[in-house]
N, C-alpha and C. Protein backbone atom coordinates (compact mmCIF):
# COMPACT_ATOMS: atom_id res chain seq x y z
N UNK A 1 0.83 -1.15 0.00
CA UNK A 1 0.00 0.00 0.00
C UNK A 1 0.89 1.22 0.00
N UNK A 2 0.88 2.26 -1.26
CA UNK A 2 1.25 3.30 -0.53
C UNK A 2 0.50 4.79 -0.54
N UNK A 3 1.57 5.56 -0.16
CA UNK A 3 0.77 6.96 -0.30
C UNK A 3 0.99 7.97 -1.11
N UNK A 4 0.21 8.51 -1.18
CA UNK A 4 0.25 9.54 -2.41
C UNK A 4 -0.32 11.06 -1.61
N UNK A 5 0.50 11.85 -2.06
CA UNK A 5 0.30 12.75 -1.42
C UNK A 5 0.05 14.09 -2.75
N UNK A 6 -1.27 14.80 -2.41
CA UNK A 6 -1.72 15.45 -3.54
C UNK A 6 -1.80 16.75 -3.24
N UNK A 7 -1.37 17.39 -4.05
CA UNK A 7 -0.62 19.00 -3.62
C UNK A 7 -1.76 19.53 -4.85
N UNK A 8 -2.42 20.78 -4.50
CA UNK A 8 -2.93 21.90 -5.29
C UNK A 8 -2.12 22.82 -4.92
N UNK A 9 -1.21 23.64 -5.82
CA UNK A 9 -0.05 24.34 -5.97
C UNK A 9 -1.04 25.62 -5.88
N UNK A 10 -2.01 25.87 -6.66
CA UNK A 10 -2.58 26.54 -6.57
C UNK A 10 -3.67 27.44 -5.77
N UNK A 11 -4.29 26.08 -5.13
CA UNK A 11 -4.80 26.74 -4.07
C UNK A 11 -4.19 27.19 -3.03
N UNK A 12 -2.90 26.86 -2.84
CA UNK A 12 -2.04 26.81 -1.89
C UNK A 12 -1.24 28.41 -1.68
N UNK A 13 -1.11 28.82 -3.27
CA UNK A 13 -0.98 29.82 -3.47
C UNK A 13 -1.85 30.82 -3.45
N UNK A 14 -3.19 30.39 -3.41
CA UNK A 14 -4.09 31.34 -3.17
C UNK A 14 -4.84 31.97 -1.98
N UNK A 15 -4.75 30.53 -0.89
CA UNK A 15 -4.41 30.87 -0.08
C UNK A 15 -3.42 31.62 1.51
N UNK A 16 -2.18 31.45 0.96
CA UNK A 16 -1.24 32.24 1.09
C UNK A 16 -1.23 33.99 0.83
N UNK A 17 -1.79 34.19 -0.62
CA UNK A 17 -2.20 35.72 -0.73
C UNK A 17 -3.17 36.00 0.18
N UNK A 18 -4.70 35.10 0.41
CA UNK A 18 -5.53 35.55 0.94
C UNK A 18 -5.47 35.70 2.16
N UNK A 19 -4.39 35.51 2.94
CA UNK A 19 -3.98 35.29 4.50
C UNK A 19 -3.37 37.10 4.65
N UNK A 20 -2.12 37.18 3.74
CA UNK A 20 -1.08 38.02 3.55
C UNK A 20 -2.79 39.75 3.33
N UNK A 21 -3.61 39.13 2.19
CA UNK A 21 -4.37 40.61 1.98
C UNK A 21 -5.30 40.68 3.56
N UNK A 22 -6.21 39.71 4.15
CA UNK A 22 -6.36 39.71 5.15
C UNK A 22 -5.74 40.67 6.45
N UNK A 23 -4.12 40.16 6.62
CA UNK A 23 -3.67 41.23 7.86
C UNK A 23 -2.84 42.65 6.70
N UNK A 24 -3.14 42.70 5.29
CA UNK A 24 -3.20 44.36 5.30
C UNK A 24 -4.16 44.76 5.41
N UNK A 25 -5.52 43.94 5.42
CA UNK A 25 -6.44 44.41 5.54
C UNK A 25 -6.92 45.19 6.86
N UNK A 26 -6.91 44.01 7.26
CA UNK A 26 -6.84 44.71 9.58
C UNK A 26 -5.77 45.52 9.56
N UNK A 27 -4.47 45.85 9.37
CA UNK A 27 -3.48 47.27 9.10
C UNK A 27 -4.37 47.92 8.81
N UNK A 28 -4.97 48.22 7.56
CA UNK A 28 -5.79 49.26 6.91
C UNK A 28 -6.84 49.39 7.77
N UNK A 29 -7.26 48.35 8.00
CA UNK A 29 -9.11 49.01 8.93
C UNK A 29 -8.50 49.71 10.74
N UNK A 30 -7.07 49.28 11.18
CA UNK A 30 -6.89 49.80 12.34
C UNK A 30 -6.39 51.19 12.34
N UNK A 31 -5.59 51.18 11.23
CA UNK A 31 -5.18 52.77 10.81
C UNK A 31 -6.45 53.57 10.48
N UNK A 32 -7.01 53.50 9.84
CA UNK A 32 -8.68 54.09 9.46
C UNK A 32 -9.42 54.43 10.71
N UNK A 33 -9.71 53.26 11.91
CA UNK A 33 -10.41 53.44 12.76
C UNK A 33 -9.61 54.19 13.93
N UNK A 34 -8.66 54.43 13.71
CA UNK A 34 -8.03 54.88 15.12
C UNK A 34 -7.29 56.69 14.28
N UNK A 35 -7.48 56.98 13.10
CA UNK A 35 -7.15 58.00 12.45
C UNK A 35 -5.69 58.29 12.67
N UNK A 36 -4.81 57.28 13.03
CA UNK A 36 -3.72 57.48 12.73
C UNK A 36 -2.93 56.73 12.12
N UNK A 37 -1.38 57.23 11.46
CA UNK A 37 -1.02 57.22 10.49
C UNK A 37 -0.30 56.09 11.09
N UNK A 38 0.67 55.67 12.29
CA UNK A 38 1.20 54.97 12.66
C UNK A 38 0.52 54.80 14.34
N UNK A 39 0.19 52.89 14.33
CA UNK A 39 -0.44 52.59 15.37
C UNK A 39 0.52 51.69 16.54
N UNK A 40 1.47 51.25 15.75
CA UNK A 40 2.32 50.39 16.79
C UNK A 40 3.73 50.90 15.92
N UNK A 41 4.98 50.26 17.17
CA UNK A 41 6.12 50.41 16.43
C UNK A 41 6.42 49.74 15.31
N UNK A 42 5.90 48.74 15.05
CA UNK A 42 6.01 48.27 13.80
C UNK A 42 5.63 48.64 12.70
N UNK A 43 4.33 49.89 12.40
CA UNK A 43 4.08 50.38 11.40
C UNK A 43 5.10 51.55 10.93
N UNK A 44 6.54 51.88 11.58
CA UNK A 44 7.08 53.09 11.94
C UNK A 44 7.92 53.31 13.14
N UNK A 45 8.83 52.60 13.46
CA UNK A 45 9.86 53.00 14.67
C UNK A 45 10.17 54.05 15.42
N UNK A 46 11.02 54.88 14.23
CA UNK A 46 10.75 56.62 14.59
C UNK A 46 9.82 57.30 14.62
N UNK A 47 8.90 57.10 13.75
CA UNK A 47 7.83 57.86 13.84
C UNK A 47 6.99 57.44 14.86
N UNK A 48 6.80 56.57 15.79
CA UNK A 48 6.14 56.14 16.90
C UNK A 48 7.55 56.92 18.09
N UNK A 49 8.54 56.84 18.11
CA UNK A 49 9.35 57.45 18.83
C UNK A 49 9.03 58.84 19.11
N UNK A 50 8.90 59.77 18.00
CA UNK A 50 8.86 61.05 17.74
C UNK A 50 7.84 61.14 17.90
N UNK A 51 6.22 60.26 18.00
CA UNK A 51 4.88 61.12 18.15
C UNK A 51 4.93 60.96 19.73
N UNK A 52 5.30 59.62 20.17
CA UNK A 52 5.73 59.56 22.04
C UNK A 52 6.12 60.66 21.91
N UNK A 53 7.59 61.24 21.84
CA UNK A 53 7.98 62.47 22.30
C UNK A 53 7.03 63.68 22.29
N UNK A 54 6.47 64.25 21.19
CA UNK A 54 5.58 65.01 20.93
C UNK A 54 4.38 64.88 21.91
N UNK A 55 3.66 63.57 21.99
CA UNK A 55 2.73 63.54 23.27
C UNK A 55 2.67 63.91 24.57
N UNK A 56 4.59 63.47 25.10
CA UNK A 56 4.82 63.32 26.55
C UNK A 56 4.98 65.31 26.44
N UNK A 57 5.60 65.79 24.85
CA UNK A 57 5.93 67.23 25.47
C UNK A 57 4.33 68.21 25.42
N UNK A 58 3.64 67.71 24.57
CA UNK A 58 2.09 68.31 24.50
C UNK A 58 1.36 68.07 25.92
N UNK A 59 1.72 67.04 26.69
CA UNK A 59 1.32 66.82 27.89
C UNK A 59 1.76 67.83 29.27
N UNK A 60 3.60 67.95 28.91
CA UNK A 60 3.67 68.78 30.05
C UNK A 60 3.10 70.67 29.58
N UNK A 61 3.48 70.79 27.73
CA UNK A 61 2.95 71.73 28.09
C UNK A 61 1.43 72.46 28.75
N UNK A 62 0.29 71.39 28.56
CA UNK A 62 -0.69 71.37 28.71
C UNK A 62 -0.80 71.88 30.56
N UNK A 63 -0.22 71.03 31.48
CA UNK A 63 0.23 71.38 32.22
C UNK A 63 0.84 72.56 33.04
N UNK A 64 1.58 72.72 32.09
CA UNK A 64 2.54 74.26 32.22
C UNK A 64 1.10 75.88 31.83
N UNK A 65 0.04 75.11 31.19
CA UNK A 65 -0.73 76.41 30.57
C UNK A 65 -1.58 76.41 32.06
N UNK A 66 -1.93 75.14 32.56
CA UNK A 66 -2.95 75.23 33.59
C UNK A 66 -2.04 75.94 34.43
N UNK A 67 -0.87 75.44 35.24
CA UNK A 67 -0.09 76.10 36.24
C UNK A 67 -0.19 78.29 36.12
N UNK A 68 0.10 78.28 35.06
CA UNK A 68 0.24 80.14 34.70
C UNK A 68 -1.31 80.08 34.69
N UNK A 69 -2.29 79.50 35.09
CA UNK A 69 -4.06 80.22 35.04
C UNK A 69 -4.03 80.14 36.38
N UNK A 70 -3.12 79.03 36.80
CA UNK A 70 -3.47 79.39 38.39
C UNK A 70 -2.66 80.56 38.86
N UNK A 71 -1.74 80.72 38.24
CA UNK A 71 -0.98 81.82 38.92
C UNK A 71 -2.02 82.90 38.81
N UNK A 72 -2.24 83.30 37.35
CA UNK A 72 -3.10 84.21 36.98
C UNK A 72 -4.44 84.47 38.11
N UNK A 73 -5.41 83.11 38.49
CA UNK A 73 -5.90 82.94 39.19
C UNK A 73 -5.69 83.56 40.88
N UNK A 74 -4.30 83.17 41.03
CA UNK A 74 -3.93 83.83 42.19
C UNK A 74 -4.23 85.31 42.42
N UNK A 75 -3.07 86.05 41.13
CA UNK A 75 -2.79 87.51 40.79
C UNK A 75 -4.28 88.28 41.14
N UNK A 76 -5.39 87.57 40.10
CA UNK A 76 -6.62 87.83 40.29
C UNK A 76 -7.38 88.28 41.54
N UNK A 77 -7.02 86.92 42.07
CA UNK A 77 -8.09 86.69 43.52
C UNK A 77 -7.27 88.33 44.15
N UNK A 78 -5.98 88.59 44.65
CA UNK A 78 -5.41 89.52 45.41
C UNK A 78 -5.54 90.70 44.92
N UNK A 79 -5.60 90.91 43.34
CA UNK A 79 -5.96 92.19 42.83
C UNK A 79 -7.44 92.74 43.25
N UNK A 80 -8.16 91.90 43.33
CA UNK A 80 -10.36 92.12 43.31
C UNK A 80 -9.80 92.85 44.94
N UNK A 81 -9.24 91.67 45.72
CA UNK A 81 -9.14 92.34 47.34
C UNK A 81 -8.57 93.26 47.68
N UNK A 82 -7.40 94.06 46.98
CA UNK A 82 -6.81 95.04 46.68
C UNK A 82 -7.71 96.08 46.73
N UNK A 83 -8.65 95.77 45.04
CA UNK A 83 -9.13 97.14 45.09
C UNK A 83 -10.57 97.61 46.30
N UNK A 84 -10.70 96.25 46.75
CA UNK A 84 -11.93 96.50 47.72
C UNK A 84 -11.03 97.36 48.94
N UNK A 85 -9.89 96.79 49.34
CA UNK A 85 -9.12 97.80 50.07
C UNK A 85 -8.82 99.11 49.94
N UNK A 86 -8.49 99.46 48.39
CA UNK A 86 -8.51 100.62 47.48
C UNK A 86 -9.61 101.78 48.08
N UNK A 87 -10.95 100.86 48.17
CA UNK A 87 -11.78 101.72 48.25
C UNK A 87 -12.02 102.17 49.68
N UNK A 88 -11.67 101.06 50.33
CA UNK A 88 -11.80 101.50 51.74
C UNK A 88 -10.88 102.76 52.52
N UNK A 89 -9.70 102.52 51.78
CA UNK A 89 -8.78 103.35 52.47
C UNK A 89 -9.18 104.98 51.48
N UNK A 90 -9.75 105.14 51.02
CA UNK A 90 -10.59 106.19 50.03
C UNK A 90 -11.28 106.62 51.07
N UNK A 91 -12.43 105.78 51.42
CA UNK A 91 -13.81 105.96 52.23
C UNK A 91 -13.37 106.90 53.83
N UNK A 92 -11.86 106.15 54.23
CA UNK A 92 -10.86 106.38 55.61
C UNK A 92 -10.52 107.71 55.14
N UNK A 93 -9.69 108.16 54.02
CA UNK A 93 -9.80 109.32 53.47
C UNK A 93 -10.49 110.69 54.15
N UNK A 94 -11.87 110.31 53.55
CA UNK A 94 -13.05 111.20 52.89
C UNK A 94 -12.71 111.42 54.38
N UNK A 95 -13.77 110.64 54.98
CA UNK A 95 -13.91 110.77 56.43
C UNK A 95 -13.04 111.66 57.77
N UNK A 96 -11.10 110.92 57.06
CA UNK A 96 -10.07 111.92 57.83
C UNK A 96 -10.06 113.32 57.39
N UNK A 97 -10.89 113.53 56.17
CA UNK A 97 -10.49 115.02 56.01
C UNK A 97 -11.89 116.11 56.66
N UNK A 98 -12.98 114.99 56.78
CA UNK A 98 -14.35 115.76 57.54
C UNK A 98 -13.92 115.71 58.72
N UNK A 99 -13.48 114.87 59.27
CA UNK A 99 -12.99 115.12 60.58
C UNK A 99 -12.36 116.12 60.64
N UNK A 100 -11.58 116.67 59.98
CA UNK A 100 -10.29 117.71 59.82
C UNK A 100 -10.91 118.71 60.21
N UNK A 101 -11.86 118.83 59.56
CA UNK A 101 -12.65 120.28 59.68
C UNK A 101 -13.00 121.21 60.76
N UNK A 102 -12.56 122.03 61.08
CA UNK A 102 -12.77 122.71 62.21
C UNK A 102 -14.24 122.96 62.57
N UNK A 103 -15.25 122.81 61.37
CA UNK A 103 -16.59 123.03 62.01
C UNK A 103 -17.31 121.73 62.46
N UNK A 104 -16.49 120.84 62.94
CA UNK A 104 -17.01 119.49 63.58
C UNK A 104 -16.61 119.55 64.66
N UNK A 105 -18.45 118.97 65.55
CA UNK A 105 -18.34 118.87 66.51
C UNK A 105 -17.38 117.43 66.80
N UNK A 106 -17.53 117.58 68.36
CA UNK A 106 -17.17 116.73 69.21
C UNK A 106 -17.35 115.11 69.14
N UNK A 107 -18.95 115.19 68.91
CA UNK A 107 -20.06 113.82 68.62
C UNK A 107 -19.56 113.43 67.26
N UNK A 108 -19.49 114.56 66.37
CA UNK A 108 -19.34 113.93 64.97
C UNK A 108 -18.10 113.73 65.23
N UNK A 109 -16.93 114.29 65.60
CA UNK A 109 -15.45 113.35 65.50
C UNK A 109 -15.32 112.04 66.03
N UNK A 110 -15.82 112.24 67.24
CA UNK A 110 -16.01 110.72 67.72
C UNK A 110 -16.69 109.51 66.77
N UNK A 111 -17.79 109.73 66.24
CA UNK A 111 -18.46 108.77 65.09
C UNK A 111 -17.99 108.97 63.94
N UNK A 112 -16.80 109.29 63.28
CA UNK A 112 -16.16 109.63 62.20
C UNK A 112 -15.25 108.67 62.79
N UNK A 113 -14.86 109.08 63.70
CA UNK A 113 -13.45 107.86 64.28
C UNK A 113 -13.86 106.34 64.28
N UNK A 114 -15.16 106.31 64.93
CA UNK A 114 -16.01 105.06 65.25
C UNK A 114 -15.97 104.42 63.47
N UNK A 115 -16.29 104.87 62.73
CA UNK A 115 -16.39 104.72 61.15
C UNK A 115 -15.13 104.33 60.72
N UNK A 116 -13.87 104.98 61.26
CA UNK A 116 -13.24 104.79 60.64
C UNK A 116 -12.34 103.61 61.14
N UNK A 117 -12.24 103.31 62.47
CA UNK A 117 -12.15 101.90 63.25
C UNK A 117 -12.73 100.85 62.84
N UNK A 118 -14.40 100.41 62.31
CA UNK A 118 -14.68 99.76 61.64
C UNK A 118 -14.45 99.85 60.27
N UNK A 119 -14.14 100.23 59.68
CA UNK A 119 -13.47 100.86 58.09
C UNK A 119 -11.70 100.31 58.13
N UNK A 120 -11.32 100.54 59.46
CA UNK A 120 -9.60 99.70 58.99
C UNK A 120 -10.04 98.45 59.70
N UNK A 121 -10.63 97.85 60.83
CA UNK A 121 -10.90 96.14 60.74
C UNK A 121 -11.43 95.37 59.51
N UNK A 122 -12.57 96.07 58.48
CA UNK A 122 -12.37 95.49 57.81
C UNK A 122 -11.52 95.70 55.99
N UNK A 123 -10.56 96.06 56.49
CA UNK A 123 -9.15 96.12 56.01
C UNK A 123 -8.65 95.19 56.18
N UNK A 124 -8.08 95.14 57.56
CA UNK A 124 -7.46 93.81 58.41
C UNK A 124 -8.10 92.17 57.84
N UNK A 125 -9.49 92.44 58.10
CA UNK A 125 -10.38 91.18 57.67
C UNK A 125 -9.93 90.90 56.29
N UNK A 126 -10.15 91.49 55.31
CA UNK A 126 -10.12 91.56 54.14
C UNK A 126 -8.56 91.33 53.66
N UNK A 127 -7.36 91.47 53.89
CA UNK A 127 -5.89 91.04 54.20
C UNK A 127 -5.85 89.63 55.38
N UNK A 128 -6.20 89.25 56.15
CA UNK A 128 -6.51 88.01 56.78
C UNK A 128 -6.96 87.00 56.23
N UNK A 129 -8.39 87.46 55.52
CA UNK A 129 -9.21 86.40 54.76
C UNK A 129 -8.39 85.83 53.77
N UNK A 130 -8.27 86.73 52.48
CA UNK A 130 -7.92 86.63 51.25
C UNK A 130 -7.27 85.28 51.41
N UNK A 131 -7.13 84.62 50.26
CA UNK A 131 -6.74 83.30 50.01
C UNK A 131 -6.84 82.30 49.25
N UNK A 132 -5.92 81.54 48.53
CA UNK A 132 -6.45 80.99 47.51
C UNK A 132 -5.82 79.74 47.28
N UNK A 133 -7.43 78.49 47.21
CA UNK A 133 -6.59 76.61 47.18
C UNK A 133 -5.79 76.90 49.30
N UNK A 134 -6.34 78.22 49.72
CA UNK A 134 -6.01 77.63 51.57
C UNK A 134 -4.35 78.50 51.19
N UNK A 135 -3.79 79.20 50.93
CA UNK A 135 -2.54 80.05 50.48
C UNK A 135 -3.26 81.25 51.02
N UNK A 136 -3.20 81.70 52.31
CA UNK A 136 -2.88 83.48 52.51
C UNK A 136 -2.53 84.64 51.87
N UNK A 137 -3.01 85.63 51.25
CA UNK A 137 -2.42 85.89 49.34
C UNK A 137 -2.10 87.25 50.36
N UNK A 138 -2.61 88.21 51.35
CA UNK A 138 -2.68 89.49 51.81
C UNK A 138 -1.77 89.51 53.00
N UNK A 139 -1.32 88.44 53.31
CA UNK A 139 -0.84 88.41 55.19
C UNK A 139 0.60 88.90 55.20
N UNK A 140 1.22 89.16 54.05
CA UNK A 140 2.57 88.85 54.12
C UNK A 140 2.98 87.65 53.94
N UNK A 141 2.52 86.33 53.96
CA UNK A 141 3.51 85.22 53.69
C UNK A 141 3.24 84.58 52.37
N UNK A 142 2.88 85.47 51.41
CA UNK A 142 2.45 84.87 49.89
C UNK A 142 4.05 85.74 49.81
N UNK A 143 5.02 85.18 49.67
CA UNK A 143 6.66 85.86 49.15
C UNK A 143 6.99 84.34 48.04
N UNK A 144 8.15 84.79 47.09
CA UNK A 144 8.68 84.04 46.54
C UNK A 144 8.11 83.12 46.01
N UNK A 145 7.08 82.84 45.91
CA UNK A 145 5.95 81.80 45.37
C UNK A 145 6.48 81.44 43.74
N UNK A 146 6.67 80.48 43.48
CA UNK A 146 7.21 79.98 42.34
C UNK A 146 6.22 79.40 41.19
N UNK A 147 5.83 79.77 39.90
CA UNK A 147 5.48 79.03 38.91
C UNK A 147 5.44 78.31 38.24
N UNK A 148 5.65 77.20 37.72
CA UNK A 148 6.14 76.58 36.52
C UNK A 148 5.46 76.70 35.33
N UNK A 149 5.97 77.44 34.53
CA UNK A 149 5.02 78.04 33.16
C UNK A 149 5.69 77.35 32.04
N UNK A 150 6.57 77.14 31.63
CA UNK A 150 7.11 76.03 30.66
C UNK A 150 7.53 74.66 30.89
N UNK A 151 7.75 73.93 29.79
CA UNK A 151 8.75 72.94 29.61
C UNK A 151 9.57 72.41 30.24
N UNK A 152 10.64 73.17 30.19
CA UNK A 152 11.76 73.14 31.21
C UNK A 152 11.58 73.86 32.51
N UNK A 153 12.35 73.26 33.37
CA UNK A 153 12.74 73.58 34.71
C UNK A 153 12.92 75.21 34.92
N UNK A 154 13.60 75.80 34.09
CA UNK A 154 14.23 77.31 34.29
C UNK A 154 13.27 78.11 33.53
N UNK A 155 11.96 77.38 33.19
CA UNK A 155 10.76 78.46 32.52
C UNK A 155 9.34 78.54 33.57
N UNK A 156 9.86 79.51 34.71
CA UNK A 156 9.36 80.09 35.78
C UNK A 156 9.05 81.13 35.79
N UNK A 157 7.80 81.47 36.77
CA UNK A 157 7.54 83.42 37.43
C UNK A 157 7.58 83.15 39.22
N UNK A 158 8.20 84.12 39.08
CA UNK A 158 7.63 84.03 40.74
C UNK A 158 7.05 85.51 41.14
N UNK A 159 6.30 85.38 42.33
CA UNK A 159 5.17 86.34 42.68
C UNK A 159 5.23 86.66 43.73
N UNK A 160 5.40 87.35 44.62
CA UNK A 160 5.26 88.47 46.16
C UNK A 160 4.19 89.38 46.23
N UNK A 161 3.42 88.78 47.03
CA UNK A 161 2.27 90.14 47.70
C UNK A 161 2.75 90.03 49.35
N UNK A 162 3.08 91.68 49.18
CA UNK A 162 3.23 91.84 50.73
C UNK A 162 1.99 92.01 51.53
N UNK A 163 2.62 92.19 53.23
CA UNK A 163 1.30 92.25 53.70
C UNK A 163 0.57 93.90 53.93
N UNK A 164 -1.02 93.70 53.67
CA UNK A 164 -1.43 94.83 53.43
C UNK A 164 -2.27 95.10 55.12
N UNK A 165 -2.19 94.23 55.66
CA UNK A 165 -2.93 94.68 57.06
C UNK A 165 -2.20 96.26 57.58
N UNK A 166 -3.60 96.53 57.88
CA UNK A 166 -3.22 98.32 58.69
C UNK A 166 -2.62 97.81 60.25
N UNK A 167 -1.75 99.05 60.29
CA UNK A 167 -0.89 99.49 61.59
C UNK A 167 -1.47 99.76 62.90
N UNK A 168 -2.53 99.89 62.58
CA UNK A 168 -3.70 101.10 63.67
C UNK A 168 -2.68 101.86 64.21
């Protein structure tokens, strides 16, 4: 008995292409569905190297934009309290110069003073309160406060608000 062994050369070959068009096919439908040009290192070595790089640096800058809104954020919050102070020490003003006046009585200096005692506490309040993310922005200890606004390490701001509390 023996054996015979029967080869279709052809189908053999046809199946071989149809294997090979198959995984360009899944290449093609994963590139399509995922809209990019290179999906693994194998479609592209460097170019998977270089879009990593590009990602990890789009990442910190992304980072670096939020950090400068908070700063900004900061600048903000202490400027609004500023000018509410602005106005107060205006209001302390008006008041020190009616007082001034020689045609004021006694009663009215005293309640001009009274006005103006509650008028610098909330000064004080308003430099106490202020604050931002729990950071003291008015007290004096917002000094040297550091940013990170770029990329690199040495692409920084730094920021100082002194303290604005009154002397009495």
């Amino acid at each position: 008995m023996g054996f015979r062994i029967n080869t279709n050369i052809g189908a053999l070959n046809a199946h071989a292409n149809s294997v090979v068009n198959a995984n360009e096919l899944d290449k093609s439908l994963s590139r399509l569905s995922s809209g990019l040009r290179i999906n693994s290192a194998a479609d592209d070595a460097s170019g998977m190297a270089i879009a990593d790089s590009l990602r990890s640096q789009a990442a910190t800058l992304g980072q670096a934009i939020n950090n400068g809104n908070d700063a900004i954020g900061i600048l903000q919050t202490a400027d609004k309290a500023m000018d509410e102070q602005l106005k107060i020490l205006d209001t302390i003003k008006t008041k020190a110069t009616q007082a001034a006046q020689d045609g004021q009585s006694l009663k009215t200096r005293t309640m001009l003073q009274a006005d103006i005692n509650r008028l610098m506490e909330e000064l004080d309040n308003i430099a106490n309160t202020t604050a931002f993310n729990g950071k003291q922005l008015l007290s004096g200890n917002f000094t040297n406060q550091e940013f990170q606004i770029g990329s690199s390490s040495n692409q920084t701001i730094k920021a100082s608000i002194g303290p604005t509390q009154s002397s009495k």
